[in-house]
PDB file of N, CA and C in Angstrom:
ATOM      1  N   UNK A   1     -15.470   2.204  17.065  1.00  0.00           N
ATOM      2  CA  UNK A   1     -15.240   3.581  17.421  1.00  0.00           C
ATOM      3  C   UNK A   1     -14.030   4.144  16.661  1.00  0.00           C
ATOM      4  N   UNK A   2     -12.770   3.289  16.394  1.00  0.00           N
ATOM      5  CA  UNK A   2     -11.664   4.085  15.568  1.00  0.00           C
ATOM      6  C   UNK A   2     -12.657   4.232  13.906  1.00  0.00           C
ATOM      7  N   UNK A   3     -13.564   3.615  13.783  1.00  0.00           N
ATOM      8  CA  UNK A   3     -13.376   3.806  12.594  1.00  0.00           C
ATOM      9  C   UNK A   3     -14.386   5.341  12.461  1.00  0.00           C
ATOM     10  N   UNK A   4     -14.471   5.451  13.803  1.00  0.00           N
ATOM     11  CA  UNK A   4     -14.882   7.096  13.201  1.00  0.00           C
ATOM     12  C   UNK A   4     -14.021   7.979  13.824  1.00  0.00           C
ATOM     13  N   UNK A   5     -13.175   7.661  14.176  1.00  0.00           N
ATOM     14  CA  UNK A   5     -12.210   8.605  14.669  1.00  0.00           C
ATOM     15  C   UNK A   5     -11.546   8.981  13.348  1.00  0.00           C
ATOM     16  N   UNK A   6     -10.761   7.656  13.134  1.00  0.00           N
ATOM     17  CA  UNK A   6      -9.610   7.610  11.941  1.00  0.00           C
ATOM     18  C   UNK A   6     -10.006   7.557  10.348  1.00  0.00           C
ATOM     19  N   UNK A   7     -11.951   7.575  10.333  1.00  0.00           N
ATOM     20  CA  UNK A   7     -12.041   6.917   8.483  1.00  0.00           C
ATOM     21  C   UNK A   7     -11.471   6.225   8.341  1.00  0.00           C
ATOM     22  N   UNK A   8     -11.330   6.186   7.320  1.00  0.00           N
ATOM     23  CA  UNK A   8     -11.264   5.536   6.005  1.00  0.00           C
ATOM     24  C   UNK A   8      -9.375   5.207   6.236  1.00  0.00           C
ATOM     25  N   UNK A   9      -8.036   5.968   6.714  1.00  0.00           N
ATOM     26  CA  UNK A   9      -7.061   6.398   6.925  1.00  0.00           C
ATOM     27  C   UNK A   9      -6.772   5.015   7.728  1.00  0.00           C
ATOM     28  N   UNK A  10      -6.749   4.405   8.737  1.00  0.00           N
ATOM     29  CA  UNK A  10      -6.252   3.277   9.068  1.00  0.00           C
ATOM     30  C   UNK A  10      -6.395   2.378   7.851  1.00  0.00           C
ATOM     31  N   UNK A  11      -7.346   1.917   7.156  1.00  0.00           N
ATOM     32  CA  UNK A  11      -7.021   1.083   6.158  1.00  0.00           C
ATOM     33  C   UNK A  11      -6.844   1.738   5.114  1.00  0.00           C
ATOM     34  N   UNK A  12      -6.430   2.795   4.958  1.00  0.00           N
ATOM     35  CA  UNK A  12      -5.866   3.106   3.970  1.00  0.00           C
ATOM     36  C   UNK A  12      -3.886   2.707   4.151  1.00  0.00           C
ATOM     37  N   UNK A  13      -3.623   3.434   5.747  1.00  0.00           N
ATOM     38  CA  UNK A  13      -2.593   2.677   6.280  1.00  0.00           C
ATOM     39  C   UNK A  13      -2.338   1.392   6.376  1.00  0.00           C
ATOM     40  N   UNK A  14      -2.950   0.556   6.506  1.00  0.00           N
ATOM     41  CA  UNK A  14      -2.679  -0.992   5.977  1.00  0.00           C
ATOM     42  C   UNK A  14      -2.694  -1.394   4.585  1.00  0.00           C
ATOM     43  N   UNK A  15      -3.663  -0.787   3.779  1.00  0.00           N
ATOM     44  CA  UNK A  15      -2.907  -0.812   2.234  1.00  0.00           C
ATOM     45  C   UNK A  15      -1.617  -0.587   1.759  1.00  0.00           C
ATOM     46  N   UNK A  16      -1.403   0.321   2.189  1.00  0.00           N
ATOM     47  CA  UNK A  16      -0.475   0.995   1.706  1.00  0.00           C
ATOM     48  C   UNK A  16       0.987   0.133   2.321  1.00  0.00           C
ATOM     49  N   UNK A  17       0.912  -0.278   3.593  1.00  0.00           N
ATOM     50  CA  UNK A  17       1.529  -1.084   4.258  1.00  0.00           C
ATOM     51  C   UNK A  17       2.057  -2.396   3.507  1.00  0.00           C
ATOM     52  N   UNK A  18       0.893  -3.048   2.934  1.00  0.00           N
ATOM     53  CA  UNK A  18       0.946  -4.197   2.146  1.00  0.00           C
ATOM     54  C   UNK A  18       1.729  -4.090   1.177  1.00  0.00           C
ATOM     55  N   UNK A  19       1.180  -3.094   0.228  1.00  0.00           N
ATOM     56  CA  UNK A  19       1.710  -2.686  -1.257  1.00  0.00           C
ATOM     57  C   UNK A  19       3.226  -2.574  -1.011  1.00  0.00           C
ATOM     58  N   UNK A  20       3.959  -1.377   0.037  1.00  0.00           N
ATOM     59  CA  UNK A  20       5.179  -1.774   0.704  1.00  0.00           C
ATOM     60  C   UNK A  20       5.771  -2.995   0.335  1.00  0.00           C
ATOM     61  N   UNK A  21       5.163  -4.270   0.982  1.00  0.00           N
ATOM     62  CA  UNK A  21       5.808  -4.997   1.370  1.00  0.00           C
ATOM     63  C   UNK A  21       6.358  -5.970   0.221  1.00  0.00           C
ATOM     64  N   UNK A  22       5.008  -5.976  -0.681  1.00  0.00           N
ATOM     65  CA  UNK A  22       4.577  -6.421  -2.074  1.00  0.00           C
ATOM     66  C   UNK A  22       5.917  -5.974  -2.862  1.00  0.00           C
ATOM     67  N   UNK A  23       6.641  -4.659  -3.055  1.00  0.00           N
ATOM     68  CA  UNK A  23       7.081  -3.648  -4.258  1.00  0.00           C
ATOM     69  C   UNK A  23       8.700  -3.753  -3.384  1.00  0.00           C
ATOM     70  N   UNK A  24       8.458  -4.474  -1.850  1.00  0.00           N
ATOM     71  CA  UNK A  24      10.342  -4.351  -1.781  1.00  0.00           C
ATOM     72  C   UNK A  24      10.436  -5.989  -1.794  1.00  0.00           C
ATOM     73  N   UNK A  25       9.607  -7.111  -1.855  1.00  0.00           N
ATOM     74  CA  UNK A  25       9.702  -7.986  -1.926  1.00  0.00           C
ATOM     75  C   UNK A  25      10.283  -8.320  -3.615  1.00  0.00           C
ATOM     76  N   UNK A  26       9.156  -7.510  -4.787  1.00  0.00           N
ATOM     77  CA  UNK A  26       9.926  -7.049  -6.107  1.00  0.00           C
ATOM     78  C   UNK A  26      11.394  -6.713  -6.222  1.00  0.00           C
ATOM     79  N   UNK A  27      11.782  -6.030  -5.253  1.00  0.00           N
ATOM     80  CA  UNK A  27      13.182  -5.162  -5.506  1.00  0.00           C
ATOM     81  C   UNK A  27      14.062  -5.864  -5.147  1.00  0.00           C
ATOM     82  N   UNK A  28      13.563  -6.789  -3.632  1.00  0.00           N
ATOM     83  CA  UNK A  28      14.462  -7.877  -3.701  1.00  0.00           C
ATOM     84  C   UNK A  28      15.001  -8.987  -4.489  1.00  0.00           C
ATOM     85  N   UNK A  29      13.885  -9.133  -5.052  1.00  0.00           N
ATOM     86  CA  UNK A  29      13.928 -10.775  -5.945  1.00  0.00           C
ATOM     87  C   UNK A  29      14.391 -10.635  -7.380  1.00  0.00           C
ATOM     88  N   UNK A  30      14.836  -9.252  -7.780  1.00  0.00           N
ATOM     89  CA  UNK A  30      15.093  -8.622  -8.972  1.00  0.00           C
ATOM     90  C   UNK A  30      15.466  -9.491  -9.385  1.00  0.00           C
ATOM     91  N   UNK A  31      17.052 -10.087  -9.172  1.00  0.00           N
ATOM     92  CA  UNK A  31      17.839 -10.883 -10.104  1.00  0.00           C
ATOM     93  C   UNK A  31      17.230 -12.592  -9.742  1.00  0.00           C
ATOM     94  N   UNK A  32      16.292 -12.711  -9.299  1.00  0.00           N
ATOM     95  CA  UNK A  32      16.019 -13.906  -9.095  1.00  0.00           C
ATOM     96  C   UNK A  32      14.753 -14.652 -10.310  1.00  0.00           C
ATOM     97  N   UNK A  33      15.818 -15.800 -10.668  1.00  0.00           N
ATOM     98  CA  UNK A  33      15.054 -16.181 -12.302  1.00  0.00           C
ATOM     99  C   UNK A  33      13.555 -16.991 -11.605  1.00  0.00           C
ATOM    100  N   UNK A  34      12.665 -16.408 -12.272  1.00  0.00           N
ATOM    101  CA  UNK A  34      11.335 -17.152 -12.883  1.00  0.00           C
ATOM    102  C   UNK A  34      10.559 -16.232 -11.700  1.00  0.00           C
ATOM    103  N   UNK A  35      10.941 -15.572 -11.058  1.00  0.00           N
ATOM    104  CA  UNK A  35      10.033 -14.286  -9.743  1.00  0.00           C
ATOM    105  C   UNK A  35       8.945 -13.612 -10.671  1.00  0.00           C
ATOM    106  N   UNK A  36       7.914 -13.724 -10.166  1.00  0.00           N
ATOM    107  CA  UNK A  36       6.670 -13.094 -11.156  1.00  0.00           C
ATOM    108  C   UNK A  36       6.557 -11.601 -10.162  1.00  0.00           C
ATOM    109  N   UNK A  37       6.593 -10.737 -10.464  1.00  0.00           N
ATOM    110  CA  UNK A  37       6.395  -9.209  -9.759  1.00  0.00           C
ATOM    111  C   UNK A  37       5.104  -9.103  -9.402  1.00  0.00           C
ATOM    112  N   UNK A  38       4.606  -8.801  -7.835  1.00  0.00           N
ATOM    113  CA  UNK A  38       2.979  -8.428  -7.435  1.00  0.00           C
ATOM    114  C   UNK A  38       2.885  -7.211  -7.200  1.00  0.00           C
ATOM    115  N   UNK A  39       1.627  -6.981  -7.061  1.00  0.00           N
ATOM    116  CA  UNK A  39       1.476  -5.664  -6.614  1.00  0.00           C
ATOM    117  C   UNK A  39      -0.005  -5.078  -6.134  1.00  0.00           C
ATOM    118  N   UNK A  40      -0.569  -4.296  -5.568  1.00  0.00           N
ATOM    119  CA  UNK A  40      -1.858  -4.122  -5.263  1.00  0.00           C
ATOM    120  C   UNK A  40      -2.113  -3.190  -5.990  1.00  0.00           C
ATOM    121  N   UNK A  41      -3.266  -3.153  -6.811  1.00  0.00           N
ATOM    122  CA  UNK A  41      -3.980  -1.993  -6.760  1.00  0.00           C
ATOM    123  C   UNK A  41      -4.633  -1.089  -5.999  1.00  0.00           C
ATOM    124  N   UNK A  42      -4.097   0.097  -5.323  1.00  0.00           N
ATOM    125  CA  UNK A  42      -4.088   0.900  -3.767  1.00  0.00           C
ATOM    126  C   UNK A  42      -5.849   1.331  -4.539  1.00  0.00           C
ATOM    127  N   UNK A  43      -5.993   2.046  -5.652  1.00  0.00           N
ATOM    128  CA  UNK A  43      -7.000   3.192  -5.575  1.00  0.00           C
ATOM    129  C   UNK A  43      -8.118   2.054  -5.609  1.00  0.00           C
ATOM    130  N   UNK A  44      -8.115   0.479  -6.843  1.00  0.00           N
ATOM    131  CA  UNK A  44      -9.017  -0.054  -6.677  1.00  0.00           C
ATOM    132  C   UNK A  44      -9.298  -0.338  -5.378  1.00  0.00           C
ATOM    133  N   UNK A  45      -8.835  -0.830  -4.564  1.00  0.00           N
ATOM    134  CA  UNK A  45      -8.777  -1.557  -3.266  1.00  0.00           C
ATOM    135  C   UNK A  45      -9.596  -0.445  -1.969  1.00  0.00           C
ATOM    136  N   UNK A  46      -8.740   0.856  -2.365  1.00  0.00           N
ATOM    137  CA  UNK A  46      -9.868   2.015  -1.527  1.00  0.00           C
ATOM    138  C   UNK A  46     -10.909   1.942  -1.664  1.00  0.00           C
ATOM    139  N   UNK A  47     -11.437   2.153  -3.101  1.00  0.00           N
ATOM    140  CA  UNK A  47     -12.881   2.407  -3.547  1.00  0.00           C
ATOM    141  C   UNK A  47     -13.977   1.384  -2.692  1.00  0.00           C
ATOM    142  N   UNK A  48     -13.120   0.071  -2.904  1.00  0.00           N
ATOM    143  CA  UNK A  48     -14.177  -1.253  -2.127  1.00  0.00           C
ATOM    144  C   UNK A  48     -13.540  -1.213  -0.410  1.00  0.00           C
ATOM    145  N   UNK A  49     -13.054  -0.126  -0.071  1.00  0.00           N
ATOM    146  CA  UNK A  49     -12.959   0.019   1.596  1.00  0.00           C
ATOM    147  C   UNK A  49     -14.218   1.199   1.376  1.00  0.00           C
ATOM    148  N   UNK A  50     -13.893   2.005   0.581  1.00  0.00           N
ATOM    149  CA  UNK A  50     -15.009   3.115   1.059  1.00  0.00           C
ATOM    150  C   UNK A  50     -16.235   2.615   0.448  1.00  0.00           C
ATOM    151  N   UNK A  51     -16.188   1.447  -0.097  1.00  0.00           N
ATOM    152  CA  UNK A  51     -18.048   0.799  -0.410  1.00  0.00           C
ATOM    153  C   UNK A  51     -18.405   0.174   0.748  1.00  0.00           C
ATOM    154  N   UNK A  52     -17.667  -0.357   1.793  1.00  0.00           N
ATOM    155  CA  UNK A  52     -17.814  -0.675   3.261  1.00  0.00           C
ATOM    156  C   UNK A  52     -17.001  -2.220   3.366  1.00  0.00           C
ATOM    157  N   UNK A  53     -16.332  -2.376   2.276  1.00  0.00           N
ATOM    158  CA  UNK A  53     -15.466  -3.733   2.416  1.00  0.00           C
ATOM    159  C   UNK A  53     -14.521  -3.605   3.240  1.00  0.00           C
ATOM    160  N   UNK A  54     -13.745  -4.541   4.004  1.00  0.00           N
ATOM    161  CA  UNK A  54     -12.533  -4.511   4.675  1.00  0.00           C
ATOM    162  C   UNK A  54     -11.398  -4.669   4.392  1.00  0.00           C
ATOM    163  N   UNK A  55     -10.527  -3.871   4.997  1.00  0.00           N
ATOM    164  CA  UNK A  55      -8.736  -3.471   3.980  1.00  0.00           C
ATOM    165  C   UNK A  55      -8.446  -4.966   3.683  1.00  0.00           C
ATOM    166  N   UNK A  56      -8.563  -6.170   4.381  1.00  0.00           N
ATOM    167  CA  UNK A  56      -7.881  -7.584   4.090  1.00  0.00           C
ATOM    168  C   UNK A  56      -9.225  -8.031   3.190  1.00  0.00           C
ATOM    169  N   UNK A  57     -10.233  -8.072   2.603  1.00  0.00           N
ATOM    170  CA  UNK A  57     -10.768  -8.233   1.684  1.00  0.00           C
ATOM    171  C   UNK A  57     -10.109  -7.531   0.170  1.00  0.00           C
ATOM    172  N   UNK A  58      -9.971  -6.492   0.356  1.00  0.00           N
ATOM    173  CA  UNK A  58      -9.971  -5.707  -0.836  1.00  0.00           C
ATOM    174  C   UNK A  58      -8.420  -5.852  -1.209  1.00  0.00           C
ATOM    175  N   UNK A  59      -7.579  -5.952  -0.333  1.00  0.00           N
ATOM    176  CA  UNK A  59      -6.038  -6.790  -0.591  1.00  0.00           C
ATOM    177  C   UNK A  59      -5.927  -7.956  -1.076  1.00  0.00           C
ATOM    178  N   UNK A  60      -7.022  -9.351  -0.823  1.00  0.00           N
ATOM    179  CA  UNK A  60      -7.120 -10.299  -1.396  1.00  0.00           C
ATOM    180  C   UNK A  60      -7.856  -9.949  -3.115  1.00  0.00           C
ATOM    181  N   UNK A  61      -8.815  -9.165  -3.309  1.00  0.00           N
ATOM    182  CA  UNK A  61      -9.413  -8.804  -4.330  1.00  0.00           C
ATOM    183  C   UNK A  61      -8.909  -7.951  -5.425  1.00  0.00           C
ATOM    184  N   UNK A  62      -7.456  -7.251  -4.691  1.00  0.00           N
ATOM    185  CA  UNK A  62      -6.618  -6.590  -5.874  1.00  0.00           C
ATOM    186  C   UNK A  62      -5.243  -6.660  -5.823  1.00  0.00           C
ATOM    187  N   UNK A  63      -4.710  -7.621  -5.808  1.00  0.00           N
ATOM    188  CA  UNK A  63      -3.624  -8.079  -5.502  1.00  0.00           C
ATOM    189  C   UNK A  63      -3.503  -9.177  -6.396  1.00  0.00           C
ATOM    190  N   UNK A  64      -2.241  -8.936  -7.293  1.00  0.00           N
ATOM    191  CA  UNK A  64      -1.971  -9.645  -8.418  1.00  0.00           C
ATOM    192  C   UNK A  64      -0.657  -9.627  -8.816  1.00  0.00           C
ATOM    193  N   UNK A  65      -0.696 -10.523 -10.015  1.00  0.00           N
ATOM    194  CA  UNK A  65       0.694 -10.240 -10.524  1.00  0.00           C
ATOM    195  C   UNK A  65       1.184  -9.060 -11.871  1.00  0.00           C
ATOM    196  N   UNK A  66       1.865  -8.557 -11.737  1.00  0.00           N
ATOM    197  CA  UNK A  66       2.195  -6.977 -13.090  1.00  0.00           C
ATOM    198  C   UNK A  66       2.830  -7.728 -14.037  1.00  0.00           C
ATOM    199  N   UNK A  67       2.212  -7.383 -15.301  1.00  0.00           N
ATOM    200  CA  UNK A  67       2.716  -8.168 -16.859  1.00  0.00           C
ATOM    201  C   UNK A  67       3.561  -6.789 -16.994  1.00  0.00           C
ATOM    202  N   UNK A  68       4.829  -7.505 -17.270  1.00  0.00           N
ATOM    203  CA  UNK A  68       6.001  -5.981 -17.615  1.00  0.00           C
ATOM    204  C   UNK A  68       6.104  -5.856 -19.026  1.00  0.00           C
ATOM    205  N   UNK A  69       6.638  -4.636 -18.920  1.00  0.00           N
ATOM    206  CA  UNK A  69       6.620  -4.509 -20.513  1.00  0.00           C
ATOM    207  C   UNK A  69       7.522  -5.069 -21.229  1.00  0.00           C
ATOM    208  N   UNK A  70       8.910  -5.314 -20.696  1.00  0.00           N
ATOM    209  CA  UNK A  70       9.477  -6.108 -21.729  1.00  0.00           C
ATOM    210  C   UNK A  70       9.937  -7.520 -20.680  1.00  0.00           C
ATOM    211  N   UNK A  71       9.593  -8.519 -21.537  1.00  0.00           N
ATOM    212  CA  UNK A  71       9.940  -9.891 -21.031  1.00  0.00           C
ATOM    213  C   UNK A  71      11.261  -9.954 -21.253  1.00  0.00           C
ATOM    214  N   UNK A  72      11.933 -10.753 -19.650  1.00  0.00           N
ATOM    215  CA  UNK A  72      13.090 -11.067 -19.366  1.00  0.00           C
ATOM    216  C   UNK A  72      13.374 -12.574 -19.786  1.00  0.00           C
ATOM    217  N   UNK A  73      14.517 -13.291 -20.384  1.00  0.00           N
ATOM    218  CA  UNK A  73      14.760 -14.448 -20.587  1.00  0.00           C
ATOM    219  C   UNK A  73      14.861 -15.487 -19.717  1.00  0.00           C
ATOM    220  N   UNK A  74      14.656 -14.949 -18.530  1.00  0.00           N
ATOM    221  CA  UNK A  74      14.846 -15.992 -17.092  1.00  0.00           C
ATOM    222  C   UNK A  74      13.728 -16.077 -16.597  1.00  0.00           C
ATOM    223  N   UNK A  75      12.558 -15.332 -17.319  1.00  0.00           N
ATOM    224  CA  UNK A  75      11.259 -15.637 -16.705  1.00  0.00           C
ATOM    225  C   UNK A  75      10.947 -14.420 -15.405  1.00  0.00           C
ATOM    226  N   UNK A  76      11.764 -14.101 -15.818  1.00  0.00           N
ATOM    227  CA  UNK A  76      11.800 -12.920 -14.015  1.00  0.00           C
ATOM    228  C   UNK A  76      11.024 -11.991 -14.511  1.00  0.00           C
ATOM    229  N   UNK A  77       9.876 -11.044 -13.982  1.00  0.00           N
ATOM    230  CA  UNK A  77       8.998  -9.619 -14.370  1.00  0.00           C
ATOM    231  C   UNK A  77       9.281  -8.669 -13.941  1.00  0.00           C
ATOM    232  N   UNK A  78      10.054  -8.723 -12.688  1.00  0.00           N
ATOM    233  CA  UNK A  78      10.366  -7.488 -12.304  1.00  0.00           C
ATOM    234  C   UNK A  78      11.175  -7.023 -13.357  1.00  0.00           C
ATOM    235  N   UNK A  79      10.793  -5.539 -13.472  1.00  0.00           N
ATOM    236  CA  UNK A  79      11.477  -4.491 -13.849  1.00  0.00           C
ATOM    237  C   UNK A  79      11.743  -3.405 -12.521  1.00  0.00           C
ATOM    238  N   UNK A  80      13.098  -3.165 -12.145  1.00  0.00           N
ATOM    239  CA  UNK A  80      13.827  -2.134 -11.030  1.00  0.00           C
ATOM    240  C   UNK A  80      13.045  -1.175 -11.433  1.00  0.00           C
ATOM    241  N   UNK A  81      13.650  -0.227 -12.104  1.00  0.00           N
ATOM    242  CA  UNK A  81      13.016   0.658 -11.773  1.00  0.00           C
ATOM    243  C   UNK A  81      11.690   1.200 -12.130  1.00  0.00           C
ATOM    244  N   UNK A  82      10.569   0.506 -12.691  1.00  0.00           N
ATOM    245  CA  UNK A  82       9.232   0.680 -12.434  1.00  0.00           C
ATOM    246  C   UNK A  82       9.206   0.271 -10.557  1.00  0.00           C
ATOM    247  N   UNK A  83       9.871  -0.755 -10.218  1.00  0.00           N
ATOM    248  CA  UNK A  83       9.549  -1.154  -9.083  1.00  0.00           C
ATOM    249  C   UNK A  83       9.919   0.180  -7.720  1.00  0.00           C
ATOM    250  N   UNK A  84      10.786   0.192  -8.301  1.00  0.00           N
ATOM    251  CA  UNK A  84      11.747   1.461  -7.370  1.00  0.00           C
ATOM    252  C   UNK A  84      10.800   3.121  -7.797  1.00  0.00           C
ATOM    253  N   UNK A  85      10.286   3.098  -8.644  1.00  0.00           N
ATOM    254  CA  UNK A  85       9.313   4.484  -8.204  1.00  0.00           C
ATOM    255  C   UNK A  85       7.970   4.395  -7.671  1.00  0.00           C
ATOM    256  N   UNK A  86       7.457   2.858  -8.109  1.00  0.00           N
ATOM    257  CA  UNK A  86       6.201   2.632  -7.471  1.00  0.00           C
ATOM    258  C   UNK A  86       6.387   2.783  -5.533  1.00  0.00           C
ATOM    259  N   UNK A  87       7.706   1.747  -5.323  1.00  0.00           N
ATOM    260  CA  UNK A  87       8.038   2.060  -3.886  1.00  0.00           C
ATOM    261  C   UNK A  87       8.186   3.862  -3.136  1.00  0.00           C
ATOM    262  N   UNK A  88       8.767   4.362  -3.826  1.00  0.00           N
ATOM    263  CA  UNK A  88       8.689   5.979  -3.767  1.00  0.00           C
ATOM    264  C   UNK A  88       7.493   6.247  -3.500  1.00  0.00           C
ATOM    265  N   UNK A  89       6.653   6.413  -4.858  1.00  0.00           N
ATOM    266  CA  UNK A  89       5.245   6.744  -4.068  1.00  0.00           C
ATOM    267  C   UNK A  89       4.484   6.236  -3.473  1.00  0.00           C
ATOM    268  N   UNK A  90       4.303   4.781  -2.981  1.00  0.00           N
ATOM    269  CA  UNK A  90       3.621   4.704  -2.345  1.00  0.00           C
ATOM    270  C   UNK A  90       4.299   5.199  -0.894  1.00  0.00           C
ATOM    271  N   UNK A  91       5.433   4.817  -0.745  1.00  0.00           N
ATOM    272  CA  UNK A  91       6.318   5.453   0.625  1.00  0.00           C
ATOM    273  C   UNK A  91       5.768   6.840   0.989  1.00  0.00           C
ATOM    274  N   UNK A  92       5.703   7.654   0.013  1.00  0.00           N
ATOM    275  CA  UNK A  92       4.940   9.155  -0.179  1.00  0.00           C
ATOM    276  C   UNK A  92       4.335   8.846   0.550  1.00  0.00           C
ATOM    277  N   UNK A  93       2.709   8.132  -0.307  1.00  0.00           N
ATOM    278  CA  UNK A  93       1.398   7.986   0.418  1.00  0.00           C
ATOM    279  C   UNK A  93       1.629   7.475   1.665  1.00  0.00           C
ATOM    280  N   UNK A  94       2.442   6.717   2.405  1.00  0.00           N
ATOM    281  CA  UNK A  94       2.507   6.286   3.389  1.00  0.00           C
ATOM    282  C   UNK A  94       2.516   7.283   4.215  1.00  0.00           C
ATOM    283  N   UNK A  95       3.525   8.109   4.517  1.00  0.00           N
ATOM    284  CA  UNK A  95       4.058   8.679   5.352  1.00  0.00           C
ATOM    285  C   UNK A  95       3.100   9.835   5.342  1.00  0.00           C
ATOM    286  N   UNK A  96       2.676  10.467   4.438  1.00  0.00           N
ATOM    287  CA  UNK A  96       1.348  11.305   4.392  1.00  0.00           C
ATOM    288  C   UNK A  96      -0.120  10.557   5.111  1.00  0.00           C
ATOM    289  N   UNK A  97      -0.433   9.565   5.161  1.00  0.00           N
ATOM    290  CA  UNK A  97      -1.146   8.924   5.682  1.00  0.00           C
ATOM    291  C   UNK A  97      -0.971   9.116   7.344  1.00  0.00           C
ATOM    292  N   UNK A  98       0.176   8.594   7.526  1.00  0.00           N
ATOM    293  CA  UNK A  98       0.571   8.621   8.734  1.00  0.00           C
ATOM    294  C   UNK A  98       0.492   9.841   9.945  1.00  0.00           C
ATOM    295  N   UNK A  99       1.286  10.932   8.947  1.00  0.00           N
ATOM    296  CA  UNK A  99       1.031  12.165   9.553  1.00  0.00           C
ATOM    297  C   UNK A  99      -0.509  12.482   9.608  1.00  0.00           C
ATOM    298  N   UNK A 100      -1.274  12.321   9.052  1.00  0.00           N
ATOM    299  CA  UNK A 100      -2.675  12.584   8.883  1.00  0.00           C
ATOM    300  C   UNK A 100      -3.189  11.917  10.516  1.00  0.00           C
ATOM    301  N   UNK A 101      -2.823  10.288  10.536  1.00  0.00           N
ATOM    302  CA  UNK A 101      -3.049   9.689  11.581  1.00  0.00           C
ATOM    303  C   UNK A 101      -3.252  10.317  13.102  1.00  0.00           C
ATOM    304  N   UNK A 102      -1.576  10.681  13.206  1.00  0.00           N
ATOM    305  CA  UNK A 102      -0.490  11.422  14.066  1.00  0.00           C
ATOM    306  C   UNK A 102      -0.920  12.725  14.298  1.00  0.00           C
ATOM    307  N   UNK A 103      -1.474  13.319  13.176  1.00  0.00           N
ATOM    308  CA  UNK A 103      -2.317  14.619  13.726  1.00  0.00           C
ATOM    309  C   UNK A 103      -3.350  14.524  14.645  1.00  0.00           C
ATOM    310  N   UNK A 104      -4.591  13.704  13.827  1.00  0.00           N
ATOM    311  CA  UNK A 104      -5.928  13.139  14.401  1.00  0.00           C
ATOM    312  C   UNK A 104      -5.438  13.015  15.728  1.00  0.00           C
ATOM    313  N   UNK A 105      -4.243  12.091  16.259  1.00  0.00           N
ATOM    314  CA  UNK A 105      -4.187  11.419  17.737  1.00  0.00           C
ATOM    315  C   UNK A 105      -3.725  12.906  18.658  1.00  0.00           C
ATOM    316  N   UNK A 106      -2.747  13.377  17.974  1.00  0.00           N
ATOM    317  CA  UNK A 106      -2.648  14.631  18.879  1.00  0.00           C
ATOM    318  C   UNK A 106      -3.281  15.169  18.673  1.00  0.00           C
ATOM    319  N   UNK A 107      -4.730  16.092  18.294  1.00  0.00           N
ATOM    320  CA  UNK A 107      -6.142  16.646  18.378  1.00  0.00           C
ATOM    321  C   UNK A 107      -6.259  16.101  19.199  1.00  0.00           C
ATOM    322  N   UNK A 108      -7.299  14.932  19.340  1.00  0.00           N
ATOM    323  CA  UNK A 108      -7.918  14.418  20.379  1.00  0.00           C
ATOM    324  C   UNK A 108      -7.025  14.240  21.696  1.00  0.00           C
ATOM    325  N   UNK A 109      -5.571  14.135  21.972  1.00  0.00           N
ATOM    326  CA  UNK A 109      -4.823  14.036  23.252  1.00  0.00           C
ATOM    327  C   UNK A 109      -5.407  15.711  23.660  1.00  0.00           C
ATOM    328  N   UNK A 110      -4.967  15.904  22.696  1.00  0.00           N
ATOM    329  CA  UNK A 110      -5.203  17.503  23.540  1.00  0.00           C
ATOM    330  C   UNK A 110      -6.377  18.035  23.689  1.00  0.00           C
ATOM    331  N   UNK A 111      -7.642  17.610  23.011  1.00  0.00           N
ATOM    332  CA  UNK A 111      -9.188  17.689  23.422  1.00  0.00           C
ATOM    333  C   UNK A 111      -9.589  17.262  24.939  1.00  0.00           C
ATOM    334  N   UNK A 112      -8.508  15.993  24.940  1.00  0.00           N
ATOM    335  CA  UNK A 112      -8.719  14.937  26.374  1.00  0.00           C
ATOM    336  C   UNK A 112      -8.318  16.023  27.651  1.00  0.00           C
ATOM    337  N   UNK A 113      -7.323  16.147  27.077  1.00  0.00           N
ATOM    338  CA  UNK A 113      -6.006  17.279  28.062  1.00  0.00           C
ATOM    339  C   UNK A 113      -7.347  18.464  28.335  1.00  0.00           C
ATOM    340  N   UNK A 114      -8.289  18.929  27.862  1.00  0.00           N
ATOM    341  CA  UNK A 114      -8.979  19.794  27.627  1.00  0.00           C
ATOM    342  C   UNK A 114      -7.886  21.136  27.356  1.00  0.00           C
ATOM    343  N   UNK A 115      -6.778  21.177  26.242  1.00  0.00           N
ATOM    344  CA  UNK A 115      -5.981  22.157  25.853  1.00  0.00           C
ATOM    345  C   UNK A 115      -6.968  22.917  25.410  1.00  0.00           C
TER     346      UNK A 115
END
């Protein structure tokens, strides 16, 4: 039943969630030698939620490691600030997601309420 309340938008909220976690786990490990940088692909990963796959399928299926553009001598991939704007927007998409959510729930409270 949520998934016709909410679409496609709850797992889009758990993507996006992941990728999060993925891009500050990057930001953390910056100076840390031989750290390979991950990351999800959000739009691939939608496409196979909206083909009817599930958000923890399509997280295992696009979720990898990012070849940076310039190689570090310690073996480390992160690059900051690619990492630090990818976190930005997806934070964007997050919080836009969310409100989207947060709307949906107050509609329907107040459908219930018969407002």
């Amino acid at each position: 039943m949520a998934d016709k309340i909410f679409g496609i938008h709850g797992d889009a909220l758990q993507l996006r969630s992941q990728r999060l976690s993925m891009l500050a786990s990057n930001i953390a490990n910056a100076a840390t030698p031989g750290y390979k940088a991950r990351d999800l692909d959000f739009e691939k990963a939608m496409r196979e939620v909206v083909g009817g796959s599930t958000a923890d399928r399509a997280m295992e299926g696009h979720a990898g490691y990012r070849v940076p553009l310039q190689s570090s001598l310690d073996g480390n991939t992160v690059e900051l600030s690619t990492e630090q704007t990818l976190f930005a927007e997806n934070a964007v998409g997050y919080s836009t997601t969310l409100s989207f959510l947060e709307a949906r729930v107050n509609t329907l409270t107040r459908a219930i309420r018969g407002e």
